[in-house]
Every structure is written in structure tokens, then in C-alpha cells.
N, C-alpha and C. Protein backbone atom coordinates (compact mmCIF):
# COMPACT_ATOMS: atom_id res chain seq x y z
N UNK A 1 99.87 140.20 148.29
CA UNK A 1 101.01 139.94 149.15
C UNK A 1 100.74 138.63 149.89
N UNK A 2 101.85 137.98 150.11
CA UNK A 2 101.60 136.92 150.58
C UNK A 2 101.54 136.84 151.62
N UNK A 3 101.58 135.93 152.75
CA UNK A 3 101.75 135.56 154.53
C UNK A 3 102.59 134.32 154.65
N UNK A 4 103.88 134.89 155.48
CA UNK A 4 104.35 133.73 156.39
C UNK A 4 104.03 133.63 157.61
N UNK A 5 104.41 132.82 157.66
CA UNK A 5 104.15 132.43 159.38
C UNK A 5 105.50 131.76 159.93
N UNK A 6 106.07 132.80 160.96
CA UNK A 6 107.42 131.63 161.29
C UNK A 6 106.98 131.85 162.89
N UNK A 7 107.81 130.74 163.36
CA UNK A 7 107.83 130.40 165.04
C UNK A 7 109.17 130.56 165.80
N UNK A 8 109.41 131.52 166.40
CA UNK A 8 111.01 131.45 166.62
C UNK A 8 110.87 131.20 168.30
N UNK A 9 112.47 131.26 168.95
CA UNK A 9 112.27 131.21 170.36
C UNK A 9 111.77 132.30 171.22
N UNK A 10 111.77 132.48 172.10
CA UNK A 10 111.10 133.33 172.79
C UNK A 10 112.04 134.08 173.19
N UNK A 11 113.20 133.65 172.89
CA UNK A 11 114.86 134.76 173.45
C UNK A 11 115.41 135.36 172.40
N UNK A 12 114.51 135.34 171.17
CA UNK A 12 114.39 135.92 169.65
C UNK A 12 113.78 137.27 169.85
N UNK A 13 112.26 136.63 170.56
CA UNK A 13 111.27 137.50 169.98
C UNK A 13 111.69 138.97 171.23
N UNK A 14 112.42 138.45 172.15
CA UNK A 14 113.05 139.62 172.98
C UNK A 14 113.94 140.63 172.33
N UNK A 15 114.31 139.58 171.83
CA UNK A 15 116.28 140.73 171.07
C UNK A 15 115.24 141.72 169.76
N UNK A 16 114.26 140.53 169.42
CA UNK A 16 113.63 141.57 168.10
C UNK A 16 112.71 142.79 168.79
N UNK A 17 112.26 142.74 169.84
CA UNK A 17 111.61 143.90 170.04
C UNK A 17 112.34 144.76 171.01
N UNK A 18 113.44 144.29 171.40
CA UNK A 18 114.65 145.41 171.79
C UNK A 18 115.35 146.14 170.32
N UNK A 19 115.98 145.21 168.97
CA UNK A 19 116.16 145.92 167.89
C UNK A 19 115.35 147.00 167.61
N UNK A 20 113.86 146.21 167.48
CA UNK A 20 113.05 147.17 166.83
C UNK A 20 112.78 148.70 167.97
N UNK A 21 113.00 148.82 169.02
CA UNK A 21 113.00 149.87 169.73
C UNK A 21 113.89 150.87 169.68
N UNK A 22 115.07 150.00 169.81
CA UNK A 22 116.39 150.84 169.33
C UNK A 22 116.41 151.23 167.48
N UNK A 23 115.83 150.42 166.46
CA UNK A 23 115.63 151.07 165.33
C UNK A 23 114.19 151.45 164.97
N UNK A 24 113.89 152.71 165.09
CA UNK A 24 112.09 152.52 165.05
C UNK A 24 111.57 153.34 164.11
N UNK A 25 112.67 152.90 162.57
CA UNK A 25 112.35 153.01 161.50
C UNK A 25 111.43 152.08 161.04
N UNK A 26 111.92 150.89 161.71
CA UNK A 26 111.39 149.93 161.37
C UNK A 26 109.77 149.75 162.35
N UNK A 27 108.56 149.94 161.70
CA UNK A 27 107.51 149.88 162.29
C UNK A 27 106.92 148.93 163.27
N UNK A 28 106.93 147.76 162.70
CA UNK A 28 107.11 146.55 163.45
C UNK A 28 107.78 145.09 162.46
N UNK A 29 107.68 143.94 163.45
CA UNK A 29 108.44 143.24 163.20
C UNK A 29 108.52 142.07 161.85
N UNK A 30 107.16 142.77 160.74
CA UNK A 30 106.80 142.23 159.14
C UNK A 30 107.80 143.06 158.63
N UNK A 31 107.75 144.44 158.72
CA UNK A 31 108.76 145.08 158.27
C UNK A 31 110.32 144.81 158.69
N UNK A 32 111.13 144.52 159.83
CA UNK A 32 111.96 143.73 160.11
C UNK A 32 112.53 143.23 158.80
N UNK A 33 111.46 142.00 159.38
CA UNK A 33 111.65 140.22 158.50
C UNK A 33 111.82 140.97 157.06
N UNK A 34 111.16 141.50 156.50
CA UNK A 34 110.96 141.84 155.03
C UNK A 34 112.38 141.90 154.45
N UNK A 35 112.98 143.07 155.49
CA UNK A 35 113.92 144.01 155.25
C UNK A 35 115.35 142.86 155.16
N UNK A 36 115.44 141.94 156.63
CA UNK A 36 115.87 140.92 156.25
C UNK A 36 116.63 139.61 155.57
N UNK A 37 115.14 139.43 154.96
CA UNK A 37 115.10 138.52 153.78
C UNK A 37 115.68 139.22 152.29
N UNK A 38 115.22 140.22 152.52
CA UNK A 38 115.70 141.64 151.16
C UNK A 38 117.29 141.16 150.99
N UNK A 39 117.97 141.67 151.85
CA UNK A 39 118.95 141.78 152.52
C UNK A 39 119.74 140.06 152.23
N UNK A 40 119.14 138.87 152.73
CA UNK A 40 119.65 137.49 152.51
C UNK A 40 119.50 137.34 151.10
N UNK A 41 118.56 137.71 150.49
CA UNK A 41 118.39 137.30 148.87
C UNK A 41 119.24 138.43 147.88
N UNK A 42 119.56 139.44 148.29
CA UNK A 42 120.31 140.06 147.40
C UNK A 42 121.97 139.79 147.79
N UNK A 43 122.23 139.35 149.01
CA UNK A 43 124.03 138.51 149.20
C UNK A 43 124.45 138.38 148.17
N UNK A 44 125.64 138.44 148.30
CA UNK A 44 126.28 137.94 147.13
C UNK A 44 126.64 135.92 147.80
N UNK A 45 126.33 135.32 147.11
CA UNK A 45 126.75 133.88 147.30
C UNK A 45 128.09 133.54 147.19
N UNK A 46 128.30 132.51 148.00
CA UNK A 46 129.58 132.20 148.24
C UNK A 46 130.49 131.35 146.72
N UNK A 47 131.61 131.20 146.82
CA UNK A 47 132.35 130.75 145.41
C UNK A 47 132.44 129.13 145.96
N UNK A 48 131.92 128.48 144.45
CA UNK A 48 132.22 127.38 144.40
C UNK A 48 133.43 126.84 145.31
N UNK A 49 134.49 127.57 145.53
CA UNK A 49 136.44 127.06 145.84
C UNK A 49 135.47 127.44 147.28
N UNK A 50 135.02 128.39 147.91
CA UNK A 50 134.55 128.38 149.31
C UNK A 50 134.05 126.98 149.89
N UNK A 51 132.80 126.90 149.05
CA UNK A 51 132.01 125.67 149.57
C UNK A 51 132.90 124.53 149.25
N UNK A 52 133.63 124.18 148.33
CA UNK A 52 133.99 123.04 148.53
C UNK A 52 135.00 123.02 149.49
N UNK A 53 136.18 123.80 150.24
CA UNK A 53 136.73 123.75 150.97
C UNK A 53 135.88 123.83 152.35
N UNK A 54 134.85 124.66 152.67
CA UNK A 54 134.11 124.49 153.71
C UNK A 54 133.52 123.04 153.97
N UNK A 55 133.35 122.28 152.68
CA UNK A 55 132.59 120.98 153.29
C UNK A 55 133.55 119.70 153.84
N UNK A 56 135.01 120.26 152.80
CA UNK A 56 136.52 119.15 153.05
C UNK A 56 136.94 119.78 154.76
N UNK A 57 136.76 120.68 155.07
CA UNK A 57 136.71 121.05 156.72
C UNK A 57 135.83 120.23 157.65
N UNK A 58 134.31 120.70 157.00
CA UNK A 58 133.51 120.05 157.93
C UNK A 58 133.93 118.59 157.89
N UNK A 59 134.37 117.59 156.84
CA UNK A 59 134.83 116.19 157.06
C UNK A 59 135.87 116.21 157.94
N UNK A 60 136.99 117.06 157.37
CA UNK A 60 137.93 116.71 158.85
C UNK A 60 137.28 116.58 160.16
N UNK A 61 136.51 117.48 160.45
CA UNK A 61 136.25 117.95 161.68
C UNK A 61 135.59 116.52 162.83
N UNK A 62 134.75 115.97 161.34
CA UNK A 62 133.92 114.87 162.19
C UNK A 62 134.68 114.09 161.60
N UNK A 63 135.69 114.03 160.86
CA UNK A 63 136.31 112.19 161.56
C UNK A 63 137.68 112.83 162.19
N UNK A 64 137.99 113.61 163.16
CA UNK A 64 138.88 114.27 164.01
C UNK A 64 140.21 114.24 163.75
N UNK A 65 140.52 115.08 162.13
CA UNK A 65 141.59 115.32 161.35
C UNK A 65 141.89 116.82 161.91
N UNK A 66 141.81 117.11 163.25
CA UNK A 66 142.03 118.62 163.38
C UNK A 66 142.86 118.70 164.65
N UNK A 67 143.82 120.20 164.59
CA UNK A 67 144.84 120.13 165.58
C UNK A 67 144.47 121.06 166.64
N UNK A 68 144.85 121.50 167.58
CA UNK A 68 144.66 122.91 168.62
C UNK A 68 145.67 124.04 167.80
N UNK A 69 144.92 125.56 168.02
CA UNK A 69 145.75 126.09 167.52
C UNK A 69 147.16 126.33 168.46
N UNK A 70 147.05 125.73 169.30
CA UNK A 70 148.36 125.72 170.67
C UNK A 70 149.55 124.57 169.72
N UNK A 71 149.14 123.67 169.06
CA UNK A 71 150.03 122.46 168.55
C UNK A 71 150.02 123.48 167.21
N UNK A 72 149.52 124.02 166.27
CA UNK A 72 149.78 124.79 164.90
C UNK A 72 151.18 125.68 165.42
């Protein structure tokens, strides 16, 4: 088995050992992460027509092609 090592904030490592109290299936916080990552790698990925409309958004956005939804 392998080892990561991650560094998160310290207003992380609060919420994770409040989760893990309130779920205490979960033993501690390797098991967490595991569960996780399990969890991110089996997603289903987003559709090509998603991402490319998500990235023609993000351009509007930064050269300020966007309205209030008060003016829509």
C-alpha cells in the first residue's frame, strides 16, 4: 500500500474530525480520504457538450459578457 501525504487548512482538519465523529464508521481520517477518492474516481465524468460550454462561460465571464439576473 502506498502513502500520501496531503496538507490541508486547519478549518479542514476541524470539519474532518467533527465528520468523522458524527460518522464513526469511519475509523479515522486514511479511511475518510480512501473512501473519498473511491468515491471521486468512480464519478461518472462530465460530457464533452458540458465542458465545452462550461469553458465558453468561464470566457464570458472574464472578458465581462455577463448580465444580472435582475436585467435577464
Amino acid at each position: 500500500m502506498s502513502t500520501l501525504n496531503v496538507k490541508i487548512p486547519d478549518e479542514m482538519e476541524d470539519d474532518l474530525e467533527t465528520f468523522l465523529e458524527d460518522h464513526p464508521h469511519y475509523l479515522n481520517k486514511s479511511e475518510l480520504a480512501r473512501d473519498a477518492l473511491r468515491h471521486l474516481l468512480a464519478a461518472p465524468r462530465l460530457s464533452q457538450r458540458t465542458l465545452t460550454d462550461d469553458h465558453v462561460s468561464r470566457e464570458q465571464i472574464a472578458d465581462g459578457e455577463v448580465v444580472t439576473l435582475d436585467d435577464v
